[in-house]
N, C-alpha and C. Protein backbone atom coordinates (compact mmCIF):
# COMPACT_ATOMS: atom_id res chain seq x y z
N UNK A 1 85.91 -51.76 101.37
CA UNK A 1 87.07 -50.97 100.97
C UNK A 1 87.54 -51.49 99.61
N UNK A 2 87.83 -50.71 98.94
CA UNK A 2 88.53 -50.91 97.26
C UNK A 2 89.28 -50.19 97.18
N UNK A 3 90.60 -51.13 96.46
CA UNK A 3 91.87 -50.25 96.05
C UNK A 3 91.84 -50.40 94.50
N UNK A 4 92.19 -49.44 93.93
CA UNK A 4 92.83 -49.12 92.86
C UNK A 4 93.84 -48.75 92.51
N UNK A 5 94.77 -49.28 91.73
CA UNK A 5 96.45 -49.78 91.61
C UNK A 5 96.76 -49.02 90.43
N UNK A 6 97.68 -48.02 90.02
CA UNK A 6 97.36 -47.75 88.73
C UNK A 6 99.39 -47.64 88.96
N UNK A 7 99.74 -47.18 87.55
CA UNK A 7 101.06 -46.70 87.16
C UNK A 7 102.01 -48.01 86.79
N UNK A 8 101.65 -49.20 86.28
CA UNK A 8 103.23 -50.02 85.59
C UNK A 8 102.87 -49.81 84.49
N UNK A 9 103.82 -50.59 84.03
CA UNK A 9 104.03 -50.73 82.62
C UNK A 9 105.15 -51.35 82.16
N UNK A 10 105.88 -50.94 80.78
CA UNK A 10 106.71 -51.46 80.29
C UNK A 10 107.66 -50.36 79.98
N UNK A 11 109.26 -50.65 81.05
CA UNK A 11 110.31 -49.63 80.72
C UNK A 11 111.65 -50.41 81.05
N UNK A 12 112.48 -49.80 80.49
CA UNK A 12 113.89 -50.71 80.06
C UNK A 12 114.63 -50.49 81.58
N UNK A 13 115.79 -51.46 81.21
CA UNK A 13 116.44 -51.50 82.74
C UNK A 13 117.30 -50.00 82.91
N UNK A 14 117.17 -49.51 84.15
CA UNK A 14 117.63 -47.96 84.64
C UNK A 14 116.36 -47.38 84.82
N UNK A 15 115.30 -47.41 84.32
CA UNK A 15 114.43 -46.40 84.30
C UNK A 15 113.51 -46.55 85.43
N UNK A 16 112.45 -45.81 85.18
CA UNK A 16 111.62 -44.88 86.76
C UNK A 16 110.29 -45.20 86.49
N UNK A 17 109.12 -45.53 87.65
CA UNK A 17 107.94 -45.91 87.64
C UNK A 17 107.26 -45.60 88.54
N UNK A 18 106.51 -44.70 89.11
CA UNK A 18 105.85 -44.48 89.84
C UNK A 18 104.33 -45.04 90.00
N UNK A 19 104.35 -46.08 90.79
CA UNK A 19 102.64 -46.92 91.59
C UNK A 19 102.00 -45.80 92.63
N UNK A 20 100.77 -46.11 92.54
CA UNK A 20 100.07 -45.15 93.12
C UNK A 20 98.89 -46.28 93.59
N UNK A 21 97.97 -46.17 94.62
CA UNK A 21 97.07 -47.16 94.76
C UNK A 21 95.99 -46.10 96.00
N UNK A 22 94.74 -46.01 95.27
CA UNK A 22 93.81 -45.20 96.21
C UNK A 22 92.80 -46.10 96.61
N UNK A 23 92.71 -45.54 98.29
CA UNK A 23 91.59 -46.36 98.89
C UNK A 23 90.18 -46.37 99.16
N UNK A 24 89.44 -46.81 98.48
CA UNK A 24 88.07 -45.59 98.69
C UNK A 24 87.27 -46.57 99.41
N UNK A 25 85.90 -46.54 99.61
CA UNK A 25 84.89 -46.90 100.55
C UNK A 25 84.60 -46.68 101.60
N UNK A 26 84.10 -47.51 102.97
CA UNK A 26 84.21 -47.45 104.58
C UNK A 26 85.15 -47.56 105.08
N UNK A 27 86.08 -46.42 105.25
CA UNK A 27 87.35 -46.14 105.83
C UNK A 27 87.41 -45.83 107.02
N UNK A 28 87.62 -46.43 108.17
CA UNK A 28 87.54 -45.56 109.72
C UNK A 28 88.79 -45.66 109.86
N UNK A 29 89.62 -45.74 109.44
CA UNK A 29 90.91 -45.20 109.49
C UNK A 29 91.95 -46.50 109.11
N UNK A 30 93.07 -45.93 108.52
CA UNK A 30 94.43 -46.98 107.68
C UNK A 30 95.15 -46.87 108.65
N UNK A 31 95.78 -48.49 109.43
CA UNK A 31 97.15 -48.51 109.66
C UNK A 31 97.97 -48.69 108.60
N UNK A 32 98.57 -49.75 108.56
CA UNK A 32 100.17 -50.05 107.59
C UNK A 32 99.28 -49.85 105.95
N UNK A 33 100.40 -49.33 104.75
CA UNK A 33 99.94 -49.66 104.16
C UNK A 33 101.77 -50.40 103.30
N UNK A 34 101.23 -50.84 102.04
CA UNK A 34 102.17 -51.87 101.66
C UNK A 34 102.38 -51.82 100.22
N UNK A 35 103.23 -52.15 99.40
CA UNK A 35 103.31 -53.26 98.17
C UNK A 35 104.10 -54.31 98.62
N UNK A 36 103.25 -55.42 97.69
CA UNK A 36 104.05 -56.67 97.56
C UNK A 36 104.27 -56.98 96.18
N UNK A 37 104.71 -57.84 95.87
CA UNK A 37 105.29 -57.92 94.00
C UNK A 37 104.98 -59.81 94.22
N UNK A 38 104.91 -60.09 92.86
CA UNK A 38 105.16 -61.64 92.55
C UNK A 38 105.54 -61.74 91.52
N UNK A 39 106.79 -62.06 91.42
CA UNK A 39 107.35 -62.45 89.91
C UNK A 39 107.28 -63.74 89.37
N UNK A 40 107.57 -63.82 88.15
CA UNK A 40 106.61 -65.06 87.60
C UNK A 40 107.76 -66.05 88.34
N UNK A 41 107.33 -67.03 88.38
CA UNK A 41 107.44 -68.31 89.02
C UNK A 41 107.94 -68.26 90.51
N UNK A 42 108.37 -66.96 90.65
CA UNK A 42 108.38 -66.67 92.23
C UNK A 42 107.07 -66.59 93.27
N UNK A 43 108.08 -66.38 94.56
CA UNK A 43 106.80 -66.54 96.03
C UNK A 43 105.98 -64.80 95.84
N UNK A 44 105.36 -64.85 96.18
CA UNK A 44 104.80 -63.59 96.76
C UNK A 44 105.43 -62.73 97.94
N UNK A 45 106.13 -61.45 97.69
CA UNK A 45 107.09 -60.58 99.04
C UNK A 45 106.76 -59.89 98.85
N UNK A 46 106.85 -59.20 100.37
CA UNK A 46 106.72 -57.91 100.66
C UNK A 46 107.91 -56.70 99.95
N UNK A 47 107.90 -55.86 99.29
CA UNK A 47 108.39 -54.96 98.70
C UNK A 47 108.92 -53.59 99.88
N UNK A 48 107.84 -52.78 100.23
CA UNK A 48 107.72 -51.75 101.15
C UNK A 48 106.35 -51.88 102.23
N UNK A 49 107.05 -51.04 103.05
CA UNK A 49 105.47 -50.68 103.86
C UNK A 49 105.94 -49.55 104.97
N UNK A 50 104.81 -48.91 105.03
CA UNK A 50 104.79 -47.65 105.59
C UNK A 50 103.84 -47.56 106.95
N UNK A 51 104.18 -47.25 107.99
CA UNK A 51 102.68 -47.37 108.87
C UNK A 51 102.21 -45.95 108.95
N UNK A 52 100.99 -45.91 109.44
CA UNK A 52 100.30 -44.56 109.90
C UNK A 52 101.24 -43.25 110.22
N UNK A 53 102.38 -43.21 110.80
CA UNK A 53 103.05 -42.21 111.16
C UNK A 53 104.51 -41.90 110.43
N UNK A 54 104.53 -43.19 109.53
CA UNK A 54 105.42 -42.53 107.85
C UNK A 54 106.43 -43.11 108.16
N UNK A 55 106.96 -44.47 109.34
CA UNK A 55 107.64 -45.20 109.46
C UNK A 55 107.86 -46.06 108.47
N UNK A 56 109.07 -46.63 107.36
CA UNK A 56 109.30 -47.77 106.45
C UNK A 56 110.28 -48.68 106.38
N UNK A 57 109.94 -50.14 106.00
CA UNK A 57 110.89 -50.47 105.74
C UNK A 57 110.49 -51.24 104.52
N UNK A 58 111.50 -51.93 103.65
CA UNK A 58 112.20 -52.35 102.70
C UNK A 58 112.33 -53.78 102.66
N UNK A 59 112.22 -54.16 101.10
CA UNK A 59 112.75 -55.25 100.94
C UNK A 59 114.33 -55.35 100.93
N UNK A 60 115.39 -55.70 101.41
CA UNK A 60 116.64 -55.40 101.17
C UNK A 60 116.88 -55.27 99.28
N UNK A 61 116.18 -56.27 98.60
CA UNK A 61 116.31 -55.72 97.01
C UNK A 61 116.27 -55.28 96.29
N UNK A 62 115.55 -54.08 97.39
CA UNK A 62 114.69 -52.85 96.52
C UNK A 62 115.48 -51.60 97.57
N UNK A 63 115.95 -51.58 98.57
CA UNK A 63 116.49 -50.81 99.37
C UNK A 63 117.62 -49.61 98.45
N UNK A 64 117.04 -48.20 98.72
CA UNK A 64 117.49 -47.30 97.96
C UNK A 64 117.75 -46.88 96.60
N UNK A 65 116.39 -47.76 96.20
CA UNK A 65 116.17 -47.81 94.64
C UNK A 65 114.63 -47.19 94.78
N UNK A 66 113.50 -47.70 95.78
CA UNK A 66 112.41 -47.41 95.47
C UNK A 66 111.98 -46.45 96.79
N UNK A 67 111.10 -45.86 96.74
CA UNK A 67 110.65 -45.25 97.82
C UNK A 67 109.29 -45.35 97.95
N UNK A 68 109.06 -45.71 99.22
CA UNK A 68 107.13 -45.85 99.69
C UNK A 68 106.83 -44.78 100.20
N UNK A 69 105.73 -43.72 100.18
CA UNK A 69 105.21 -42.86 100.85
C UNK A 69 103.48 -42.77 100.54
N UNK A 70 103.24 -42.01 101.47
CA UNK A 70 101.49 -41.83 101.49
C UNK A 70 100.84 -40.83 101.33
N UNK A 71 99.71 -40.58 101.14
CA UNK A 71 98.75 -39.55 101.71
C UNK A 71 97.46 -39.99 102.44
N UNK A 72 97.50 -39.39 103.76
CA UNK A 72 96.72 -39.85 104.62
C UNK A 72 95.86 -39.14 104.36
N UNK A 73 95.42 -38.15 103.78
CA UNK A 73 94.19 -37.33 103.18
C UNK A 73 92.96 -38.31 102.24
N UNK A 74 94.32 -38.31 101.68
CA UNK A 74 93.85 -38.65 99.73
C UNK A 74 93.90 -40.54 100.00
N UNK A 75 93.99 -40.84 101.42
CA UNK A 75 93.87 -42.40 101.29
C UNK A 75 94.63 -43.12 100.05
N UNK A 76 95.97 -42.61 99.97
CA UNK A 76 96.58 -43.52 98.63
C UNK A 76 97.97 -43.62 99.17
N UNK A 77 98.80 -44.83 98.94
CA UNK A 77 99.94 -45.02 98.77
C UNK A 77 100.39 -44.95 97.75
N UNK A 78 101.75 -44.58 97.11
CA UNK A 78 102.55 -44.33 96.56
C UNK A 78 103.80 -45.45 96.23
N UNK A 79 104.19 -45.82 95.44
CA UNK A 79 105.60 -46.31 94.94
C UNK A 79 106.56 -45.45 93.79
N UNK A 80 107.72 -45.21 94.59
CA UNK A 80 108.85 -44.92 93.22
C UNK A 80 109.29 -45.71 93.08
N UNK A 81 109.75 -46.27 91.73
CA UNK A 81 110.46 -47.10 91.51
C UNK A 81 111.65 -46.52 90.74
N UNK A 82 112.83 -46.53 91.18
CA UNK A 82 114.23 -45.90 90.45
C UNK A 82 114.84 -47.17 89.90
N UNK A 83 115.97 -46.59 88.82
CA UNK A 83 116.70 -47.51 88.75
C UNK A 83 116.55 -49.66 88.46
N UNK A 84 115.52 -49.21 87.67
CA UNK A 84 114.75 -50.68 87.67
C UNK A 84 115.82 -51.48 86.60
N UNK A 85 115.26 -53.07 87.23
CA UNK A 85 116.14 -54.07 86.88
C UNK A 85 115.11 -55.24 86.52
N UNK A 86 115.76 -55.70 85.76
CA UNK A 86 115.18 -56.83 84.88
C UNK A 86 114.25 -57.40 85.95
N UNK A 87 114.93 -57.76 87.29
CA UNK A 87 114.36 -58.53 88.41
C UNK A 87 113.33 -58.01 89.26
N UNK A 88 112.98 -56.77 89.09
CA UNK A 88 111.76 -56.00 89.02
C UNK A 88 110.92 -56.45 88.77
N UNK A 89 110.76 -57.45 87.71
CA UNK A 89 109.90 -57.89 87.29
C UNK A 89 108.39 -58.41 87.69
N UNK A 90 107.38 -58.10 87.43
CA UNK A 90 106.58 -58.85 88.31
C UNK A 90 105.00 -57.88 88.47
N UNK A 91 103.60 -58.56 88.87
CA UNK A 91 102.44 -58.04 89.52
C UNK A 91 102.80 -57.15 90.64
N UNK A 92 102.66 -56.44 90.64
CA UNK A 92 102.93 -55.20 92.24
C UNK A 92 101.74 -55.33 92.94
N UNK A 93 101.32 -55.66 94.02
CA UNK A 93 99.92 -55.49 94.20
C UNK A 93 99.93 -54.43 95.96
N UNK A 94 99.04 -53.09 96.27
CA UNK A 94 98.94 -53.15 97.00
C UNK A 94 98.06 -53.52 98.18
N UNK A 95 98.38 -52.81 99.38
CA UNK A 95 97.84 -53.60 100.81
C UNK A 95 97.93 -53.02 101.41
N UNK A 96 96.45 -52.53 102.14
CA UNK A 96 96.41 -51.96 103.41
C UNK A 96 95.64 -52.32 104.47
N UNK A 97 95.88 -52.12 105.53
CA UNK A 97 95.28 -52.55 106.96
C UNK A 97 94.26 -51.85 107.67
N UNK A 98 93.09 -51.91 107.34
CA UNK A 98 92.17 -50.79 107.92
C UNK A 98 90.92 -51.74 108.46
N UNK A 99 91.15 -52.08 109.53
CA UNK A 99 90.29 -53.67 110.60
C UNK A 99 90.85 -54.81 110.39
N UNK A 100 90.98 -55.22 108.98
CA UNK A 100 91.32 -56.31 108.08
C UNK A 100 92.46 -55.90 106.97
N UNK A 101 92.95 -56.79 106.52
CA UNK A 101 94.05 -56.39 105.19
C UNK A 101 92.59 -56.37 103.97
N UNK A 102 93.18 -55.53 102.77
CA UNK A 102 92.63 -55.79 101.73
C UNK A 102 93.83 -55.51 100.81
N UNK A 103 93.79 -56.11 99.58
CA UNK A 103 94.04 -56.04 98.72
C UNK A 103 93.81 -55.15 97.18
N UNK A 104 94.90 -54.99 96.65
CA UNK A 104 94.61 -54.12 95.11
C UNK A 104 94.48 -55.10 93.97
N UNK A 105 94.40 -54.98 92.71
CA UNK A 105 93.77 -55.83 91.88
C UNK A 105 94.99 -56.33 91.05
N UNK A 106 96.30 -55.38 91.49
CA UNK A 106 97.68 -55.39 90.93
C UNK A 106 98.03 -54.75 89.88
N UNK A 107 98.98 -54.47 89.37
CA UNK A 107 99.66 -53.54 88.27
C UNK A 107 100.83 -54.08 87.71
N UNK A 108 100.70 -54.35 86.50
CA UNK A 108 101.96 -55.71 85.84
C UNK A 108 103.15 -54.41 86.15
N UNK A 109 104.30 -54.70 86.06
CA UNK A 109 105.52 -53.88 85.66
C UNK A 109 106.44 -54.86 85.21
N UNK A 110 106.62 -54.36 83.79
CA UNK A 110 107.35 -55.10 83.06
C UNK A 110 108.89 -54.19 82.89
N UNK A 111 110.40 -54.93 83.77
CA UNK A 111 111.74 -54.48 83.03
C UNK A 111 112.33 -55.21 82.25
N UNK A 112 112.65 -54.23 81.06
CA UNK A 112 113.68 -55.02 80.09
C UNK A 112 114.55 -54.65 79.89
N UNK A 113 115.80 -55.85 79.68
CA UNK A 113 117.10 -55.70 79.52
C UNK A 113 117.82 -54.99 78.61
């Protein structure tokens, strides 16, 4: 299985970012899927996650700023990111559960003040 992470970049504080991450290979089917973020000198957290039937929850720091959703077709998760803050900052990487976790290769998102 391979993910591909696409959509950060570099946008000032308030503004909007949409992550996208598609899953391709031997797929027999996705439970949870996820972002996690690591900001520089920070731990590695969970951000969002969504399971198979479109259930989510939240990092409380990101709660009603970003939104996780999927397509169970198109094998891709989704991130909005609203309202971004300096503390945004950070590798986004996603994660999904399909036998085993795998990992995405990550997507910098850079906010500035």
């Amino acid at each position: 299985v391979q993910l591909q992470a696409s959509g950060g970049g570099l946008v000032q504080a308030g503004g909007s970012l949409r992550l996208s991450c598609a899953a391709s290979g031997s797929i027999l089917g996705i439970n949870s899927m996820s972002w996690y973020r690591q900001a520089p000198g920070k731990q590695h957290e969970l951000v969002a996650i969504i399971s198979t039937g479109g259930s989510t929850n939240y990092a409380a720091s990101v709660k009603g700023r970003f939104t996780i959703s999927r397509d169970n077709a198109k094998n891709t998760v989704f991130l909005q990111m609203n309202s971004l803050r300096p503390e945004d900052t950070g590798v986004y990487y996603c994660n999904v559960l399909t036998g085993r976790f795998f990992w995405g290769q990550g997507t910098l998102v850079t906010v500035s003040s």
